[in-house]
Protein backbone atom coordinates (compact mmCIF):
# COMPACT_ATOMS: atom_id res chain seq x y z
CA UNK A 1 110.16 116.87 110.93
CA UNK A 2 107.92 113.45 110.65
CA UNK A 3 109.56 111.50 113.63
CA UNK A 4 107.42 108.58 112.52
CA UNK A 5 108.87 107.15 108.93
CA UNK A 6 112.73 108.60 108.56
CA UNK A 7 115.53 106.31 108.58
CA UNK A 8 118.16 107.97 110.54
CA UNK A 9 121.94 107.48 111.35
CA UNK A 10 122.87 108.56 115.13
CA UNK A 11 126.92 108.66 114.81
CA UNK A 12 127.89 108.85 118.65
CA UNK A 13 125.32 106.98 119.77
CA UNK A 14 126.51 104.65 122.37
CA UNK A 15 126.09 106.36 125.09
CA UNK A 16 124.07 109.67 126.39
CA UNK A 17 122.04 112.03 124.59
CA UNK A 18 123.36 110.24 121.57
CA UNK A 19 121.60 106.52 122.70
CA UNK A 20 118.44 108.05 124.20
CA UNK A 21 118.01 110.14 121.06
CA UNK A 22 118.47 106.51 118.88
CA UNK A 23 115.74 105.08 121.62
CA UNK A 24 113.17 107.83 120.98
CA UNK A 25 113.62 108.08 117.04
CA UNK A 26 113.33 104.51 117.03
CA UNK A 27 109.95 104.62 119.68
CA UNK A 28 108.22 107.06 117.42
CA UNK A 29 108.12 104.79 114.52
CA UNK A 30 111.72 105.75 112.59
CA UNK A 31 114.24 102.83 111.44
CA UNK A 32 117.45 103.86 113.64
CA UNK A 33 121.25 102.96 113.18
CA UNK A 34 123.67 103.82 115.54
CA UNK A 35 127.91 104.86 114.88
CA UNK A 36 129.98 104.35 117.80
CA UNK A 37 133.23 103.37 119.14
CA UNK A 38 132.47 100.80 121.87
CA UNK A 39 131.61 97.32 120.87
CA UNK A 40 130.09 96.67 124.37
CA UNK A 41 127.65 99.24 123.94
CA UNK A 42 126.83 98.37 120.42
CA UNK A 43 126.06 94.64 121.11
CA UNK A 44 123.62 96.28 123.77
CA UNK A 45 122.13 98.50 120.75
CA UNK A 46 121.77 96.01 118.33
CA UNK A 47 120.18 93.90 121.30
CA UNK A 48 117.46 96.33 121.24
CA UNK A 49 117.13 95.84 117.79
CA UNK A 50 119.31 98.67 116.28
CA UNK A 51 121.52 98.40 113.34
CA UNK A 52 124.92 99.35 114.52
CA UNK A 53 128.28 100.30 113.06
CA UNK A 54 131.40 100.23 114.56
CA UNK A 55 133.35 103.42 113.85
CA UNK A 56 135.99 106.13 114.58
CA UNK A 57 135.11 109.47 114.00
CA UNK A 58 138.81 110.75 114.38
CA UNK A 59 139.62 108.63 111.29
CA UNK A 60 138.53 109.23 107.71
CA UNK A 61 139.02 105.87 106.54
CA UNK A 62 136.66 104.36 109.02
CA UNK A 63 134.31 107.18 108.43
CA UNK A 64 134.65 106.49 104.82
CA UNK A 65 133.69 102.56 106.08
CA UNK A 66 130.76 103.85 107.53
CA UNK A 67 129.19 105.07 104.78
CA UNK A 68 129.61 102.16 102.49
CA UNK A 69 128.47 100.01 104.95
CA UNK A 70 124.89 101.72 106.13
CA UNK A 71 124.15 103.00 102.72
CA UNK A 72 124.47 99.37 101.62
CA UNK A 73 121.94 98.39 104.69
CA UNK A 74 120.02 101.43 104.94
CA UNK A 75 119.88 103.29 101.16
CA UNK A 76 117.14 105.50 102.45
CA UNK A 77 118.82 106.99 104.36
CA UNK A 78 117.52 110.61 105.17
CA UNK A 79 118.63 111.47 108.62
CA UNK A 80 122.07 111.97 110.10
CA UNK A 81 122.94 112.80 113.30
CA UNK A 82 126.70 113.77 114.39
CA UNK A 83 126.61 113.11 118.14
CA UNK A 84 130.35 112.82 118.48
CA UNK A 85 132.04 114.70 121.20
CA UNK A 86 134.52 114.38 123.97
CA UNK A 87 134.54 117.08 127.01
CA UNK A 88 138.29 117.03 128.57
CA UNK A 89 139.59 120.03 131.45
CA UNK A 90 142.17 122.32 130.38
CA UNK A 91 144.69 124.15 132.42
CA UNK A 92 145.74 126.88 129.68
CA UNK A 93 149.00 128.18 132.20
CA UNK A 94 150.42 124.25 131.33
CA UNK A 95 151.49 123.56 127.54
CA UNK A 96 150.53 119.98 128.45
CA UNK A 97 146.97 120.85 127.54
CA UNK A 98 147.49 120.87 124.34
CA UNK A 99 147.35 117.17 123.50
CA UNK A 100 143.30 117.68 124.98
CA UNK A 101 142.80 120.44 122.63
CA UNK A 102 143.82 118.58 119.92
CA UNK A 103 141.64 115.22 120.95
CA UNK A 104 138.86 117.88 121.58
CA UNK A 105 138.93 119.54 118.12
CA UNK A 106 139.70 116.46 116.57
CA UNK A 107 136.53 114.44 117.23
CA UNK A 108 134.40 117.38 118.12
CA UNK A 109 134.80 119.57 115.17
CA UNK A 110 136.64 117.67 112.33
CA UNK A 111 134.65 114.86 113.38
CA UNK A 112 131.40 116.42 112.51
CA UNK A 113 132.84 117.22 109.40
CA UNK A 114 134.22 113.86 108.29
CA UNK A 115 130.27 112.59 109.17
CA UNK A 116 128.80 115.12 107.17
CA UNK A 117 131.13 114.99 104.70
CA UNK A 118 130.82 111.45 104.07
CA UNK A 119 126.72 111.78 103.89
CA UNK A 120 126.35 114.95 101.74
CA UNK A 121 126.52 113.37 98.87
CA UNK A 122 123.83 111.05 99.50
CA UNK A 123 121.76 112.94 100.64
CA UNK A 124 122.06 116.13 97.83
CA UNK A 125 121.50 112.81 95.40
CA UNK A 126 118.12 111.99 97.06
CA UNK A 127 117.37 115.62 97.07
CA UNK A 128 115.90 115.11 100.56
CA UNK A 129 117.14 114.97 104.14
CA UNK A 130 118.07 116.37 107.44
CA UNK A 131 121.61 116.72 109.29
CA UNK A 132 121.41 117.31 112.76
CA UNK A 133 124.56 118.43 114.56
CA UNK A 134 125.39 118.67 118.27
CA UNK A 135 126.45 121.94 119.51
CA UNK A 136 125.67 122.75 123.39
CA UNK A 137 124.99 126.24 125.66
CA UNK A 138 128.93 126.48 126.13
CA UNK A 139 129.17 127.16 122.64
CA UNK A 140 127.48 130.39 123.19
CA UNK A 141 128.40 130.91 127.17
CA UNK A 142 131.85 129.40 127.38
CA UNK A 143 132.99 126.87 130.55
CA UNK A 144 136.66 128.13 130.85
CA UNK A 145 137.55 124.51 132.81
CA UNK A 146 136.93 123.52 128.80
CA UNK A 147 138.26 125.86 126.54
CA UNK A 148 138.82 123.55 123.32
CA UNK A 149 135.53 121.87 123.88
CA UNK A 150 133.53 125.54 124.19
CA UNK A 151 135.54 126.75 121.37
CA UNK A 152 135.00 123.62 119.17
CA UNK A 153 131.23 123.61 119.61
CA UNK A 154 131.24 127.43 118.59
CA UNK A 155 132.97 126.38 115.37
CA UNK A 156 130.10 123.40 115.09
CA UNK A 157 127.36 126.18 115.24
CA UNK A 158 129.24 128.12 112.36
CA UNK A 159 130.04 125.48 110.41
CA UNK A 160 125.79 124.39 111.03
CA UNK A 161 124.92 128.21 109.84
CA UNK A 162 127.33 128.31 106.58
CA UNK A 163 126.26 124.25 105.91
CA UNK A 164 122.93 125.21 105.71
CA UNK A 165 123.28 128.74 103.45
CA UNK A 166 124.95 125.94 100.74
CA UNK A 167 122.53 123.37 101.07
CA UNK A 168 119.89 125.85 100.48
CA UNK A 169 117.98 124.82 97.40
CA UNK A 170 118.93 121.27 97.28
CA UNK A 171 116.38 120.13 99.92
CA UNK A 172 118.79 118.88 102.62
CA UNK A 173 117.88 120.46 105.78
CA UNK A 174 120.32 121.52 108.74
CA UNK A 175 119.52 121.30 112.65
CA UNK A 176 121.56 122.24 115.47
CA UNK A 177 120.81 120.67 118.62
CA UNK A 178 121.84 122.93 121.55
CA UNK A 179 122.00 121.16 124.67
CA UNK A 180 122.77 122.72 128.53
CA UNK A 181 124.26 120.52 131.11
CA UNK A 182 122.28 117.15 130.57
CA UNK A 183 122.22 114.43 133.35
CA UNK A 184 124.68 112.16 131.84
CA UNK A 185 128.00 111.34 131.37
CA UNK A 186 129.03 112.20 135.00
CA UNK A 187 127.56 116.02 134.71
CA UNK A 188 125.13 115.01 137.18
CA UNK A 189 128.03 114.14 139.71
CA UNK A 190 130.15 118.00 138.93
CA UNK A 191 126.50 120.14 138.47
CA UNK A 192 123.43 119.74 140.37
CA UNK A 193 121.86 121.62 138.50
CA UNK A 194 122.26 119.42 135.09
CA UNK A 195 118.98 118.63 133.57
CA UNK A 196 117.83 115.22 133.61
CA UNK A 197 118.28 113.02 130.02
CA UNK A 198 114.56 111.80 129.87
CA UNK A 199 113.73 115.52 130.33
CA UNK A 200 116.07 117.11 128.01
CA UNK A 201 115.15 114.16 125.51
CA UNK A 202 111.35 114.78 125.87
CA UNK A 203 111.33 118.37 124.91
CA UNK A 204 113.98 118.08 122.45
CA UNK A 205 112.07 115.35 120.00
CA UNK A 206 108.98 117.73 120.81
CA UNK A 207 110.80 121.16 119.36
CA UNK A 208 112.16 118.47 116.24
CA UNK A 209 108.44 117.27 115.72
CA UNK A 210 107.46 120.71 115.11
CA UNK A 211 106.32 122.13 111.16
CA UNK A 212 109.05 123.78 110.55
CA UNK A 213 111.59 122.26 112.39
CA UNK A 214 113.50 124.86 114.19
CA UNK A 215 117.07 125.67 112.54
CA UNK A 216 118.22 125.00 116.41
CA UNK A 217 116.56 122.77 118.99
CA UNK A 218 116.47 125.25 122.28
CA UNK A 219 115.43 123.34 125.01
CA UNK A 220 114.12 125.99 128.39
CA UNK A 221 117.41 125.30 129.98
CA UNK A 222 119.89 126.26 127.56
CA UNK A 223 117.99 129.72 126.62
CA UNK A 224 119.74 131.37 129.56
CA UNK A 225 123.37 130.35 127.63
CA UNK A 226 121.87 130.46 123.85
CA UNK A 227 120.82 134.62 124.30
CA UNK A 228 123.53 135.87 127.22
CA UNK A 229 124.73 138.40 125.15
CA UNK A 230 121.50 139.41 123.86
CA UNK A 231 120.28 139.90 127.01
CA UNK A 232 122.77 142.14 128.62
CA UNK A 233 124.08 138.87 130.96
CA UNK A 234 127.24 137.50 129.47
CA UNK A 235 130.08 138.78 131.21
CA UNK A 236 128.05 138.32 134.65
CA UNK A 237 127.83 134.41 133.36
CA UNK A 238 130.99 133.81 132.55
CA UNK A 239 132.32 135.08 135.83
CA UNK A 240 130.10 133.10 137.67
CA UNK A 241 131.42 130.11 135.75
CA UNK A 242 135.05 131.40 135.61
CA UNK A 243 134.74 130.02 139.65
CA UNK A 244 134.49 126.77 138.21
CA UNK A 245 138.37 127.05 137.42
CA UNK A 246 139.16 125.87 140.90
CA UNK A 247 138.60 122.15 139.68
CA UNK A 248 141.43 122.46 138.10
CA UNK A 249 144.76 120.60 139.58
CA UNK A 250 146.64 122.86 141.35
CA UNK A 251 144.25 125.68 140.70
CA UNK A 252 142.20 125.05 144.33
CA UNK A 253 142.69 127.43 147.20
C-alpha cells in the first residue's frame, strides 16, 4: 500500500490507535478524514488540519450521513478504516451483562458493517481501494473479563475473510489490523505489559507499506495470540488469562 497519495477515511478516530493511525497516514503524505463521536476531540482533529465528521456508528442513518457528506468533500476516496470499538467487563453468572453485550456487538461488529456497507459501493464503482478493519489478539486468544468484545472481534476477522473472497476481482482490497494490548485507552493502567501506541503505530504503517500489503497487519506482540492454537499454546493462554476474572465485582478472593 502507497502510504504517500491515498485519501483515507479513519471512522473511530478520535481517540487511540484510531487518531495516531489518522496522524501517521496524514505524516506520510495521505489526505486524512476522521469519523467520530466526540465533538471535543474532533475540533482538536480538524485543528490539526483534518477533515472531520461527526458520527454514530450504532446508527445507520448517521452512517448513511457520513457517506454523503465525505464523498461530497473527499470523492476520491480510496481508503476506509473502521476503527470503531468499545471494550466493556462482563460477569456472565449476572443476566445484567447483557445490556454490555449488546453495546459491544452493536458498535463493534454491526458497526463495522454499517461503515463498510455504506463505502462498498463507492469504492466497487472506482474499481480501486482498500478497507481496513480492526480486529485485535483477543479475537484469536479470548480475555474472558470480555466475552462480547473477544467474541465480536472474532466475527470482525470472519466477516474480513468472507469480505474479501467477494470483493475478489473488483479491485477493492481487505486488511485486518490485529492489534495486542496497545498503551492506550487505560490498558496501560490494567496491563504492564501493553505495548506502547508510538510503537505499535510504527510497525504497523511499516507491515501496511509493504508490496503486497499483508491480508492482516501482525505486529511482534500479537503473534503470541494470532498462532496459540497453531502452536500447541492455547489452552495454557487462556488459563493464564482466565486469572484475570478476579477483576470482576464480586469475583475477588
Amino acid at each position: 500500500m502507497d502510504l504517500s497519495n491515498r485519501t483515507v477515511l479513519v471512522v473511530g478516530g478520535t481517540s487511540g490507535i484510531g487518531r495516531e493511525l489518522a496522524r501517521r497516514f496524514a505524516a506520510a503524505g495521505s489526505t486524512v478524514a476522521v469519523g467520530g463521536r466526540s465533538q471535543e476531540a474532533l475540533a482538536e482533529l480538524a485543528g490539526e488540519g483534518f477533515g472531520t465528521f461527526r458520527t454514530d456508528v450504532t446508527d445507520t442513518a448517521s452512517v448513511a450521513s457520513l457517506r454523503e457528506a465525505v464523498l461530497a468533500r473527499y470523492p476520491g476516496l480510496d481508503t476506509v478504516v473502521t476503527m470503531s470499538g468499545v471494550m466493556l467487563l462482563e460477569d456472565l453468572r449476572d443476566p445484567a451483562h447483557f445490556e454490555a453485550a449488546e453495546t459491544t456487538i452493536d458498535t463493534n461488529l454491526l458497526g463495522t458493517i454499517r461503515v463498510i456497507d455504506a463505502f462498498t459501493p463507492h469504492l466497487v464503482r472506482r474499481g480501486a481501494g482498500t478497507f481496513v478493519t480492526v480486529t485485535s489478539g483477543i479475537a484469536f486468544l479470548p480475555f474472558p473479563p470480555m466475552p462480547s468484545y473477544a467474541a465480536s472481534k472474532a466475527a470482525v476477522h470472519a466477516y474480513s475473510e468472507a469480505l474479501r473472497a467477494q470483493l475478489d476481482g473488483t479491485g477493492v482490497g481487505v486488511v485486518e489490523l490485529v492489534p495486542p494490548a496497545v498503551a492506550t485507552a487505560g490498558q496501560e493502567k490494567v496491563n504492564p505489559h501493553a505495548l506502547p501506541l508510538d510503537d505499535f503505530a510504527t510497525e504497523a504503517m511499516q507491515l501496511l507499506g509493504q508490496d503486497p500489503t499483508p491480508h492482516e497487519i501482525l505486529v511482534k506482540g500479537v503473534l503470541m495470540h494470532r498462532w496459540a492454537e497453531r502452536d500447541g499454546t492455547y489452552d495454557d493462554l487462556v488459563a493464564r488469562r482466565s486469572q484475570a476474572l478476579a477483576m470482576l465485582p464480586g469475583r475477588a478472593g
